[in-house]
Protein backbone atom coordinates (compact mmCIF):
# COMPACT_ATOMS: atom_id res chain seq x y z
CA UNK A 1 -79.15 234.16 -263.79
CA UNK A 2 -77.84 233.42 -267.35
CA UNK A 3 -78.93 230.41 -269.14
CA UNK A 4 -77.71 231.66 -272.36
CA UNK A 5 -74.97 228.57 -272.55
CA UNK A 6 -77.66 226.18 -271.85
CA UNK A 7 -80.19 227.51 -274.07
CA UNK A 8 -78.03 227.13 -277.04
CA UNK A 9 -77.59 223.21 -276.37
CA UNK A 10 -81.17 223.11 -276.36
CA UNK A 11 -81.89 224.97 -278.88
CA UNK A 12 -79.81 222.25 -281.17
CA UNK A 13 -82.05 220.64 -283.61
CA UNK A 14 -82.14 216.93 -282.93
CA UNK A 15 -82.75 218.15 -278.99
CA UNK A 16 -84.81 221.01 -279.67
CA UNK A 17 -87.15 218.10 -281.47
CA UNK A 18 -86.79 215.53 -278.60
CA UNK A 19 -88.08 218.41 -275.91
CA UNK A 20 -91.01 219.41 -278.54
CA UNK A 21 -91.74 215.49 -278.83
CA UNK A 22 -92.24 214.96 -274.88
CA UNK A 23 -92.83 217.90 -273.29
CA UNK A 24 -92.77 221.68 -274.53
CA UNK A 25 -94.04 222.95 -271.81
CA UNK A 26 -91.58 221.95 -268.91
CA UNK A 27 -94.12 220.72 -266.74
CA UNK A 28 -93.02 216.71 -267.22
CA UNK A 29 -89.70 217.10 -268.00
CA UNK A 30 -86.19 219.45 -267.22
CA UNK A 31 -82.64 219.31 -267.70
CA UNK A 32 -81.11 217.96 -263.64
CA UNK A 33 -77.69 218.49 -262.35
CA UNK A 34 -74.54 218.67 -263.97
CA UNK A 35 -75.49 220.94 -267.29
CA UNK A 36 -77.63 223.42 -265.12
CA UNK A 37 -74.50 223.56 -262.60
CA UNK A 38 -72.11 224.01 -265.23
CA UNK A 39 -74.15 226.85 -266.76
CA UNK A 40 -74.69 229.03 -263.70
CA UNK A 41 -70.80 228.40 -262.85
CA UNK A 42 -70.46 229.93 -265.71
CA UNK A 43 -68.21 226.38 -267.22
CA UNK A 44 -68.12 224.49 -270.90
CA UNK A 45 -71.88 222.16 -270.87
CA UNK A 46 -70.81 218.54 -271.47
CA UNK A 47 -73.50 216.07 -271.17
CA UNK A 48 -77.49 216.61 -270.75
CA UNK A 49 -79.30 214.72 -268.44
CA UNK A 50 -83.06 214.88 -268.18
CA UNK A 51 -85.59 214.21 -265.35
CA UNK A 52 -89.11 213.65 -266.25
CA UNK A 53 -92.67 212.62 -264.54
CA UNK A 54 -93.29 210.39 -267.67
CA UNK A 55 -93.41 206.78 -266.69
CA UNK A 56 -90.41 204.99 -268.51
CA UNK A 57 -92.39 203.08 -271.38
CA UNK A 58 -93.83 206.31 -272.43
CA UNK A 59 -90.82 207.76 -272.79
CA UNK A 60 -89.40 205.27 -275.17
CA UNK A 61 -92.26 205.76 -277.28
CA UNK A 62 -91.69 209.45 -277.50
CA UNK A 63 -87.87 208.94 -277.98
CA UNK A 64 -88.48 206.50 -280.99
CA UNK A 65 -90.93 209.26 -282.14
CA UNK A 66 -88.25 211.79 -282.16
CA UNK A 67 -85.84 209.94 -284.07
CA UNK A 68 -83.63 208.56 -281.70
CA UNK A 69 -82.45 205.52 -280.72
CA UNK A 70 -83.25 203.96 -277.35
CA UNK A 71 -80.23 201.77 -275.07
CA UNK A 72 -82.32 200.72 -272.54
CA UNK A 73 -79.51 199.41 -269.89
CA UNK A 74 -80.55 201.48 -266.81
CA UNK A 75 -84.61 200.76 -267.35
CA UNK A 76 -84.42 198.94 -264.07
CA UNK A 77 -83.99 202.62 -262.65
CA UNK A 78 -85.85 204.25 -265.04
CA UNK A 79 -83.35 205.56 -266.94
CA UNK A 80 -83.58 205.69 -270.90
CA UNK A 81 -80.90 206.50 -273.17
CA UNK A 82 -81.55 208.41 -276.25
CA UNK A 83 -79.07 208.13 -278.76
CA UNK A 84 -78.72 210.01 -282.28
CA UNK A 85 -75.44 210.96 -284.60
CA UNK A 86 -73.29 209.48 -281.79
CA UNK A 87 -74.70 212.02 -278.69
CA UNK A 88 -76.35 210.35 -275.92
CA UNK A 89 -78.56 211.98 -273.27
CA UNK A 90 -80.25 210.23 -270.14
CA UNK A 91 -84.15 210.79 -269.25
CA UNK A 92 -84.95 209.37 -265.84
CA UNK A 93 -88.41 209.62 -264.06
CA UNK A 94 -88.68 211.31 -260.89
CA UNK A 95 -87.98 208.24 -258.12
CA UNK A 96 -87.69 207.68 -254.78
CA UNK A 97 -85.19 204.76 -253.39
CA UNK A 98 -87.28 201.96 -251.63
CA UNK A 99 -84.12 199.98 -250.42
CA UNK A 100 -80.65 200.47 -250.93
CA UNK A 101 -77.65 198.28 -251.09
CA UNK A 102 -74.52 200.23 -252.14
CA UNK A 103 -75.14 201.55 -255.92
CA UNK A 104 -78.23 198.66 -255.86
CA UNK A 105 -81.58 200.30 -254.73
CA UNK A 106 -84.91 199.26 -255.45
CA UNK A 107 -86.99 202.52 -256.86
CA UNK A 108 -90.89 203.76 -256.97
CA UNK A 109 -91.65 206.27 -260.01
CA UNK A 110 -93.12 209.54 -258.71
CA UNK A 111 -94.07 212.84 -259.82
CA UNK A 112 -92.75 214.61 -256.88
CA UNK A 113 -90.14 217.22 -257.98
CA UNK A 114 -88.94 217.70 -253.90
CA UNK A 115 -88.82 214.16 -253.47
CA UNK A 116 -86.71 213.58 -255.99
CA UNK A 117 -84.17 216.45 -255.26
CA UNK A 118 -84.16 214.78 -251.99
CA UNK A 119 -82.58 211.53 -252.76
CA UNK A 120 -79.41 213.09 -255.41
CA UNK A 121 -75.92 213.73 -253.71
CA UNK A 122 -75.07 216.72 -253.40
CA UNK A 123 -76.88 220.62 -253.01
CA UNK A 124 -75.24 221.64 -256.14
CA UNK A 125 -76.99 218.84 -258.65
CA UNK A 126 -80.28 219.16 -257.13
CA UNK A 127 -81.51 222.09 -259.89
CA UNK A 128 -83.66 221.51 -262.79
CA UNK A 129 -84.49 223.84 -265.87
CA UNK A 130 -86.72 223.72 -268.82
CA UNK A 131 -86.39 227.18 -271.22
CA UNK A 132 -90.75 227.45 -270.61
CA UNK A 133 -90.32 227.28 -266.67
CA UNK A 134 -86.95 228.51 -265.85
CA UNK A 135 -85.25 227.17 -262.82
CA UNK A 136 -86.43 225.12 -260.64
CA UNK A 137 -84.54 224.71 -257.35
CA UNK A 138 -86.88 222.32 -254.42
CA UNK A 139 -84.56 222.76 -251.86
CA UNK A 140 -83.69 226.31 -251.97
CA UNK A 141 -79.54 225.59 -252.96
CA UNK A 142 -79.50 228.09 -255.39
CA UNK A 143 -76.61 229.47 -252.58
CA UNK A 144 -74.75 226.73 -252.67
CA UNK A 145 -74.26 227.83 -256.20
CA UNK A 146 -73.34 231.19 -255.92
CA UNK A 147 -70.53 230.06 -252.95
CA UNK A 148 -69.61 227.29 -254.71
CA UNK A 149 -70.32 225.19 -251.71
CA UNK A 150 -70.07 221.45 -251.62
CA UNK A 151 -72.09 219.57 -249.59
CA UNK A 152 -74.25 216.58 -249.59
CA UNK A 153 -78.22 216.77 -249.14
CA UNK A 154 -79.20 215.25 -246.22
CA UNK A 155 -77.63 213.64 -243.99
CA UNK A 156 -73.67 213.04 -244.94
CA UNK A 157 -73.36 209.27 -243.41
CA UNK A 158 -76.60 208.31 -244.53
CA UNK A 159 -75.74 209.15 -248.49
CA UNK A 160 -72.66 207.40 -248.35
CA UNK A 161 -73.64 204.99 -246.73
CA UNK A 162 -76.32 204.17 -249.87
CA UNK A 163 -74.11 204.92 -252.38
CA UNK A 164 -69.77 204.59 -252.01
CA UNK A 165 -68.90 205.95 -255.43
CA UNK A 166 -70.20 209.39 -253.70
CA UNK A 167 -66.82 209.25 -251.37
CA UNK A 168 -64.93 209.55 -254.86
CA UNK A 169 -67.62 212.24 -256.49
CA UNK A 170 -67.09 214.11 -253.20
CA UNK A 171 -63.32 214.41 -254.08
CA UNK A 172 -63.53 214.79 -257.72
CA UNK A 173 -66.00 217.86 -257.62
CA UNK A 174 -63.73 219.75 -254.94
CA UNK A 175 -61.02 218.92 -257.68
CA UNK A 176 -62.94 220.61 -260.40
CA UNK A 177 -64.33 223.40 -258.70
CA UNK A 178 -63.15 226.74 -258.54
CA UNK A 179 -62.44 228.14 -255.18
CA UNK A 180 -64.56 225.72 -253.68
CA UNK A 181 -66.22 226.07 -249.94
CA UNK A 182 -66.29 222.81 -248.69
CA UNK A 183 -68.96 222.10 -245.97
CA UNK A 184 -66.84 220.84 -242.85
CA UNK A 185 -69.86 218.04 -241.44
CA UNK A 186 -69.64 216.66 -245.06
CA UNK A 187 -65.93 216.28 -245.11
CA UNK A 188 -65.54 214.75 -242.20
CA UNK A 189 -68.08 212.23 -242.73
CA UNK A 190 -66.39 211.37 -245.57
CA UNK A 191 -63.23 210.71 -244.07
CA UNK A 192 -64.39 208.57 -241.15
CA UNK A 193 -66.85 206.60 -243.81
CA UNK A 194 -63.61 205.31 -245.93
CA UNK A 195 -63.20 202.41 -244.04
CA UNK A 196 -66.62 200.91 -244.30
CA UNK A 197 -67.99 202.11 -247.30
CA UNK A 198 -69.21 199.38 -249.73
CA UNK A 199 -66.44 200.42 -252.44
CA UNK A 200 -68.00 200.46 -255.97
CA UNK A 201 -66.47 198.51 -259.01
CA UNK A 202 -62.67 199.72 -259.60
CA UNK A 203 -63.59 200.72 -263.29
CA UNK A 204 -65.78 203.35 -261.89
CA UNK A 205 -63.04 204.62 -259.29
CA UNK A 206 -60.52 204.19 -261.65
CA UNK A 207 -62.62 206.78 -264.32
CA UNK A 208 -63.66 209.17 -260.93
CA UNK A 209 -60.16 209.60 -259.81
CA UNK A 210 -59.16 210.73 -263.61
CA UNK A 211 -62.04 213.12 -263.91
CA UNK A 212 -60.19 214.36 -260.49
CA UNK A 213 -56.78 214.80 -261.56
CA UNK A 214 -58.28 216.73 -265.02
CA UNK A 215 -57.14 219.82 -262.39
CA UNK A 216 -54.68 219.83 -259.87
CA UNK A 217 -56.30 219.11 -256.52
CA UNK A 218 -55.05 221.34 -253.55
CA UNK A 219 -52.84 220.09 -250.68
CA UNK A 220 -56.49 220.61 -248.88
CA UNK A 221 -57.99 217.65 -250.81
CA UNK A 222 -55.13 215.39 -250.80
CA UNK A 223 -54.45 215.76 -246.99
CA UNK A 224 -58.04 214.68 -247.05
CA UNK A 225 -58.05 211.99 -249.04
CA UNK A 226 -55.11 210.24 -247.33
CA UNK A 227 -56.56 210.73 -243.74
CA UNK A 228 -59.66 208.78 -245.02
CA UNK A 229 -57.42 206.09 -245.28
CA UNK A 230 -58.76 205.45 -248.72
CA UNK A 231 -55.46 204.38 -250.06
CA UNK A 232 -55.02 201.55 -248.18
CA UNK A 233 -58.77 200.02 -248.59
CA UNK A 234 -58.11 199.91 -252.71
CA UNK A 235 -54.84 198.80 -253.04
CA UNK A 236 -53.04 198.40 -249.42
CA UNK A 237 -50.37 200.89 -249.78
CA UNK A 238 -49.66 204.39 -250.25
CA UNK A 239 -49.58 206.16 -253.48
CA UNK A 240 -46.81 208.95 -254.13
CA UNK A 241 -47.30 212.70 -253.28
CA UNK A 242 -48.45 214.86 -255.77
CA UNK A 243 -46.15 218.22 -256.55
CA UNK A 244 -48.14 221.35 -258.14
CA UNK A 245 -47.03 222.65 -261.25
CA UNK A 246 -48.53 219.58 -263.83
CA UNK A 247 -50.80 220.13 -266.70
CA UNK A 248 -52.21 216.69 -267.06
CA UNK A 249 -54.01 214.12 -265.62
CA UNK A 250 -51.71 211.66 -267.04
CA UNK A 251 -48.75 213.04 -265.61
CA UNK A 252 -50.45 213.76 -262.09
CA UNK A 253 -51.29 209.71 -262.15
CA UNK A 254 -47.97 209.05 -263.09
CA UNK A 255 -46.46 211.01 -260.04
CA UNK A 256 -49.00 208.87 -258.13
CA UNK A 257 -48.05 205.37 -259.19
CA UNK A 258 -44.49 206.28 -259.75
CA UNK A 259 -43.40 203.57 -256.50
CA UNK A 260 -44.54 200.97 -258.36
CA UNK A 261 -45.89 201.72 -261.63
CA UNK A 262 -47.10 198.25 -262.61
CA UNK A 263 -48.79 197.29 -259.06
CA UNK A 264 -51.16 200.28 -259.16
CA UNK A 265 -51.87 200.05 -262.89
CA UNK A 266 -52.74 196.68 -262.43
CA UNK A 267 -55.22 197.59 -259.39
CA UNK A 268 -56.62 200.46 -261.31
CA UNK A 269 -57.24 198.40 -264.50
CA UNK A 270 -56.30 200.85 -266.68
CA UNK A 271 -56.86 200.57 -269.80
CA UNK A 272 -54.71 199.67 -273.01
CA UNK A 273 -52.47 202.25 -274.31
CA UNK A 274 -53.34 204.53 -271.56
CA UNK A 275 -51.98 202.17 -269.13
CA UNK A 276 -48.48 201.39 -270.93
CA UNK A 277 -48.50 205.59 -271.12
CA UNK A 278 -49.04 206.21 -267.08
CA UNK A 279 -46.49 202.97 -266.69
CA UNK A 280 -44.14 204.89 -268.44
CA UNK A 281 -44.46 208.20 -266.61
CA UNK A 282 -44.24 206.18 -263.65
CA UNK A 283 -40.89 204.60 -264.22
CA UNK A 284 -39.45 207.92 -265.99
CA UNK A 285 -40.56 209.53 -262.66
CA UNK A 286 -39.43 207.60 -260.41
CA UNK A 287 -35.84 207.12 -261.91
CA UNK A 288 -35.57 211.19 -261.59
CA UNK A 289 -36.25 211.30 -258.25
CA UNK A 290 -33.36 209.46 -257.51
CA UNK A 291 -31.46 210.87 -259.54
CA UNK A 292 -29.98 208.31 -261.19
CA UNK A 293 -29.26 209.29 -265.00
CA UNK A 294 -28.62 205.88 -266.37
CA UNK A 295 -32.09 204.56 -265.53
CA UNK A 296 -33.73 208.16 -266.49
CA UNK A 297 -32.17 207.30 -270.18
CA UNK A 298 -33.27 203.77 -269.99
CA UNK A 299 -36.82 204.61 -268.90
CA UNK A 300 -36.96 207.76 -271.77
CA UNK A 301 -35.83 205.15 -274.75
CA UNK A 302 -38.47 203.01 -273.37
CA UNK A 303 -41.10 205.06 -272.82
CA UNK A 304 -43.93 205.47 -275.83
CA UNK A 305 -44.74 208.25 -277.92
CA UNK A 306 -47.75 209.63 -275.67
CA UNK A 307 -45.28 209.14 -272.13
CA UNK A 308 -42.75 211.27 -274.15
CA UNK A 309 -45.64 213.96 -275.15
CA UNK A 310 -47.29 214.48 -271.50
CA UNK A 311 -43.43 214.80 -270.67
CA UNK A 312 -42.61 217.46 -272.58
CA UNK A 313 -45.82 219.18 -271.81
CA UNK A 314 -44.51 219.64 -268.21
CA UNK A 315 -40.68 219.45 -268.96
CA UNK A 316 -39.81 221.41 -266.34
CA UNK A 317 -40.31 218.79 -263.60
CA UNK A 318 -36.92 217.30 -265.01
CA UNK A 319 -34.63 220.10 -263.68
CA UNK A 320 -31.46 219.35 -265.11
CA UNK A 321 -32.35 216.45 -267.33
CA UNK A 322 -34.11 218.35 -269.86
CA UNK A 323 -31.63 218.25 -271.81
CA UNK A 324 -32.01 213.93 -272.02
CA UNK A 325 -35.24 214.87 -273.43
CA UNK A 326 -34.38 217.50 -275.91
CA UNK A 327 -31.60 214.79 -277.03
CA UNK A 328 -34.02 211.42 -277.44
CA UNK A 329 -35.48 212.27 -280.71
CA UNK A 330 -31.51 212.37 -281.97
CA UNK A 331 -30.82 209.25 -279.87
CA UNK A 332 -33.50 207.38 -281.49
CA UNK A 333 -32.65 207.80 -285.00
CA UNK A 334 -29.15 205.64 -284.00
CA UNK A 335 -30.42 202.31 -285.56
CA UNK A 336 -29.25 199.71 -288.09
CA UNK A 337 -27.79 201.96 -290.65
CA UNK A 338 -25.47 202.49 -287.86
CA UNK A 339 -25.00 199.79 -287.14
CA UNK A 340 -24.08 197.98 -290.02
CA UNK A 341 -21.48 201.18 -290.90
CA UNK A 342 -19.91 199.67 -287.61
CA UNK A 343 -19.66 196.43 -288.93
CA UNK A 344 -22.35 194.50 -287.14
CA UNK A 345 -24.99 192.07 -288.62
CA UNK A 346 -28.23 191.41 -287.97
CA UNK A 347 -29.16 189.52 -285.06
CA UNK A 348 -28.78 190.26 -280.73
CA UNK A 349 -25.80 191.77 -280.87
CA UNK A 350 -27.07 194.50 -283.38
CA UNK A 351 -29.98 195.35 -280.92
CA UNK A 352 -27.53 195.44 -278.39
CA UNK A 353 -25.24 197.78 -279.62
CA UNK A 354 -28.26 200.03 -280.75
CA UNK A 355 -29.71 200.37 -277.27
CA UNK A 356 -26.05 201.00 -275.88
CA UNK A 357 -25.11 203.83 -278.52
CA UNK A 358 -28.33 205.48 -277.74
CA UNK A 359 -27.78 205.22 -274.07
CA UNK A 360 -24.65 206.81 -274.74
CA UNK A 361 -25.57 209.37 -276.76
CA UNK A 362 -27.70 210.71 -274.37
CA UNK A 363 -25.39 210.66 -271.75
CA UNK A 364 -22.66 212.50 -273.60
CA UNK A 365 -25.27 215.20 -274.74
CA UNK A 366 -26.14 215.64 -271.07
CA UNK A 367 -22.57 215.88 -269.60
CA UNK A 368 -21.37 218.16 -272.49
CA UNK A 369 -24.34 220.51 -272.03
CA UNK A 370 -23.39 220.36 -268.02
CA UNK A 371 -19.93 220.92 -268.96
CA UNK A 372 -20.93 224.01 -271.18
CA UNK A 373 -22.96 225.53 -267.95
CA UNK A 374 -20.42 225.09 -265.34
């Protein structure tokens, strides 16, 4: 097994330090889940998470030590957050979940490496490795790697049951992984858990079902997903299908939301700019499936700057309207200078006639390129 990627992350000074500071010798502390996945799938290392035996006030002394700052939000759970030249890594002693309430449980520190394997989600985040001990894998998955399997530890019910954001981790790693095997009892626990499931806050959905369209999920997952009836729990309706072929998430969520744009932004809470970008898509979408080219114009000269980028990322989608969006950069640059060589003065009717003549000159472009085809 090569831990060659992961080596190099720790062998980064400011981490290299914070392992030499609390434990060099891999006994009290290892790198859990995502980064030791990642490396043996042989995929880009994002974020470091640590587990460690060390009670959580030690910790923070050995953190401070190191040179780091401390954000001590998740101390409830044992979690510390190290912080230094804006990277952030989480150190979490061992545990074992005394009650559970949805994401609310009620924890006892430990130094029991199996016991805490025991209580994470899913076969493929249950690994830990330090560079003096190697791996270490308490439940034997180390298979589950190599087939790419996903499947929960434990019983299926029972860990959705504690936790609902799992039902959306459960669909976001099939997204991401390659050539996946998905184990059949947790899938269908899954999908007959959506209706009960105590749903988690719609920020952390919201940021789940991104990370999922980062790739485009197969027809496999989405059947899934709507058979759970999940759609209709968070927002009671349906969003759009999802064609193959798009390179964003953006776009993918704009395909989604493209009935009605503003009703599952609002749900979603997206945020900001993103959500007047995926608005955008949604409208521009939706007014090219029905092929109706006046409101495809007005949705393009509506649409901001990052709606017009993801567009032209995947302008094949538009068929025969690529040539609107070839045209809008032309279409735009009709403004008061033209305006005023047409006699008009400042004021409604100006912005009137500006939004018309762009309209227009769209339009023409399209039909004469048609024309030129035919």
């Amino acid at each position: 097994m090569d831990f060659s990627r992961l080596q190099k992350k720790l062998d980064e000074p400011p981490i290299a330090k914070l392992l030499q500071q609390i434990d060099p010798s891999g006994n009290q502390l290892m790198v859990v889940g995502g980064a030791v996945r990642d490396c043996l799938l042989g995929r880009d290392i994002c974020d470091l998470d640590f587990a460690t035996t060390i009670l959580p006030r030690f910790v923070i002394d050995h953190v401070v030590k190191a040179g780091f700052g401390v954000d001590l939000k998740g101390i409830d759970h044992g979690t510390v957050v190290a912080h230094r030249n804006g990277n952030s890594f989480e150190i979490t002693t061992l545990r074992r979940d005394i009650e559970t309430d949805g994401r609310h449980a009620k924890v006892q520190f430990g130094k029991d490496w199996l016991e805490d394997a025991k209580r994470r989600d899913f076969t493929i985040n249950a690994l830990y490795y330090h560079p003096a001990v190697g791996l270490r894998d308490p439940l034997n998955n180390i298979a589950d790697i190599q087939t790419r399997t996903l499947k929960f530890i434990g019983c299926p019910q029972t860990r959705l049951m504690e936790d609902g954001l799992r039902f959306f981790r459960f669909y976001r790693f099939w997204s991401q992984l390659d050539d996946p095997h998905i184990d059949e009892n947790s899938k269908n626990a899954v999908e007959a858990c959506a209706p009960s499931l105590a749903l988690p806050t719609m920020e952390r959905i919201t940021n789940e079902l991104l990370n999922l369209l980062k790739k485009q999920p197969p027809h496999t997952l989405m059947n899934s997903w709507r058979y759970s009836g999940i759609e209709q729990r968070m927002f009671a309706k349906s969003l759009h299908d999802l064609p193959t072929g798009l390179s964003s998430a953006p776009m993918r969520l704009g395909f989604l939301i493209s009935e009605e744009p503003e009703y599952f932004a609002n749900h979603l809470r997206l945020p900001g700019s993103f959500r007047r970008t995926v608005i955008d898509l949604g409208h521009t979408i939706r007014a090219l499936r029905t092929e109706n080219r006046e409101d495809f114009v007005e949705s393009l000269l509506r649409s901001c700057d990052d709606a017009i980028h993801w567009l032209q990322q995947d302008k094949h989608v538009l068929g025969p309207a690529q040539p609107l969006l070839e045209q809008l950069s032309d279409a735009k640059n009709i403004g008061a200078v033209q305006a005023r060589e047409a006699g008009l003065v400042d004021g409604p009717q100006m912005g009137h006639w500006i939004r018309e003549q762009r309209k227009k000159h769209l339009l023409d472009g399209y039909d004469k390129k048609r024309s030129a085809k035919a």
